[in-house]
Protein backbone atom coordinates (compact mmCIF):
# COMPACT_ATOMS: atom_id res chain seq x y z
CA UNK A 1 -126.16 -207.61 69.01
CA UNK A 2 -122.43 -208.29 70.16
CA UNK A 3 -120.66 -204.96 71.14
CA UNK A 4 -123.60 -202.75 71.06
CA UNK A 5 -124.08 -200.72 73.75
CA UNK A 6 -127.50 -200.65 75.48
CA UNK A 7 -128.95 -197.78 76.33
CA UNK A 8 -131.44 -197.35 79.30
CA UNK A 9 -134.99 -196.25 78.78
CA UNK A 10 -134.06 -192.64 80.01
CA UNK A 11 -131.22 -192.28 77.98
CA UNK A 12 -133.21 -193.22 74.76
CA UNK A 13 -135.45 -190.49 75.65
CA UNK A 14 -132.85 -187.88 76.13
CA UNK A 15 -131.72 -189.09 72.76
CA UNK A 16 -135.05 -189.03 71.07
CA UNK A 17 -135.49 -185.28 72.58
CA UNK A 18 -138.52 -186.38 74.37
CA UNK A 19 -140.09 -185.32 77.90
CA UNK A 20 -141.03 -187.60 80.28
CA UNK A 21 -144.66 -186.85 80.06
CA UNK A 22 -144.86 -187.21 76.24
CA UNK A 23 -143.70 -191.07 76.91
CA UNK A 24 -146.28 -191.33 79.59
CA UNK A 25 -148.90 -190.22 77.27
CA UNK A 26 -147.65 -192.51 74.45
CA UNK A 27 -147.98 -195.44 76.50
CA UNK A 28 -151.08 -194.22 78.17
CA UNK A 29 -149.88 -194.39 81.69
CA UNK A 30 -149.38 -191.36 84.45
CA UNK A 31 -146.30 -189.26 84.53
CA UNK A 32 -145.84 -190.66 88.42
CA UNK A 33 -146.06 -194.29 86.47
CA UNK A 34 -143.67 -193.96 83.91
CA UNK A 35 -141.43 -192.20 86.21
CA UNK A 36 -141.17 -195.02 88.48
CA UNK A 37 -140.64 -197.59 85.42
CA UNK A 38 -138.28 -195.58 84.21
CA UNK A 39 -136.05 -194.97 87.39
CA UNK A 40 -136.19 -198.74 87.86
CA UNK A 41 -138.67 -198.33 90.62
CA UNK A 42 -141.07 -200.25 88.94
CA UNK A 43 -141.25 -202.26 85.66
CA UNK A 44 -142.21 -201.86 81.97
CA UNK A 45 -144.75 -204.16 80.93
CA UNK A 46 -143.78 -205.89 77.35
CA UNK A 47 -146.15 -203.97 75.22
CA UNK A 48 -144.71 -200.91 76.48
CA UNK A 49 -141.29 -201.79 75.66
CA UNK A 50 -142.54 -202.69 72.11
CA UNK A 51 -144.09 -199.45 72.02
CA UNK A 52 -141.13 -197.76 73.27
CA UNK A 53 -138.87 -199.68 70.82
CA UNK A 54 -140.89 -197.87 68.16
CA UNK A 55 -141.22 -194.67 69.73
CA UNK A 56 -137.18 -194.52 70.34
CA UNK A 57 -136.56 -196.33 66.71
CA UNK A 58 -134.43 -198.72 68.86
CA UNK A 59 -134.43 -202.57 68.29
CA UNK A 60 -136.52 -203.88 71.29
CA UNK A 61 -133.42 -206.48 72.33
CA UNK A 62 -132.21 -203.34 73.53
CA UNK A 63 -134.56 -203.00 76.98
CA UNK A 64 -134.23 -206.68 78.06
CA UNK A 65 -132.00 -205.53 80.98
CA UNK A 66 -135.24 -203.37 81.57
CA UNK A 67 -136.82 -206.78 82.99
CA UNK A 68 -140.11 -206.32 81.48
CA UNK A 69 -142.80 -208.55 82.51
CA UNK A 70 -143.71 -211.26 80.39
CA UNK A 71 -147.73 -210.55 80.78
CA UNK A 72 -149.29 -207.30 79.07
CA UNK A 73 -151.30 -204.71 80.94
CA UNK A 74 -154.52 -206.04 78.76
CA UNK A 75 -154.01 -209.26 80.18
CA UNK A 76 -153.10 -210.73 76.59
């Protein structure tokens, strides 16, 4: 992925022409939740950057600066 430019979660978003509480009820999670993951207040989980990898049709390399955690929500 040398010289592509990574775009934060919010920015994908934008792009995709999505609202903040769409995402949150993609992923399942309150609007207050997804708007602290995605103003860096708190962090993704790795199944949700999966899902929003597919959601924003962006390779999922892309949110590693996102510092996901390495343990899912379900525990898995």
């Amino acid at each position: 992925m040398a010289g592509t430019i990574k775009l934060s979660v919010k920015a994908a978003r934008v792009n995709c022409g999505m609202l903040s509480k769409d995402v949150a009820e993609k992923l399942g999670i309150s609007i207050n939740a997804y708007s602290r993951k995605e103003n860096n207040r708190s962090r993704f989980y790795a199944d949700e950057i999966a899902q929003l990898s597919n959601l924003f049709n962006i390779p999922y390399e892309n949110f590693f600066e996102a510092e996901c955690l390495n343990k899912t929500r379900n525990g898995v």
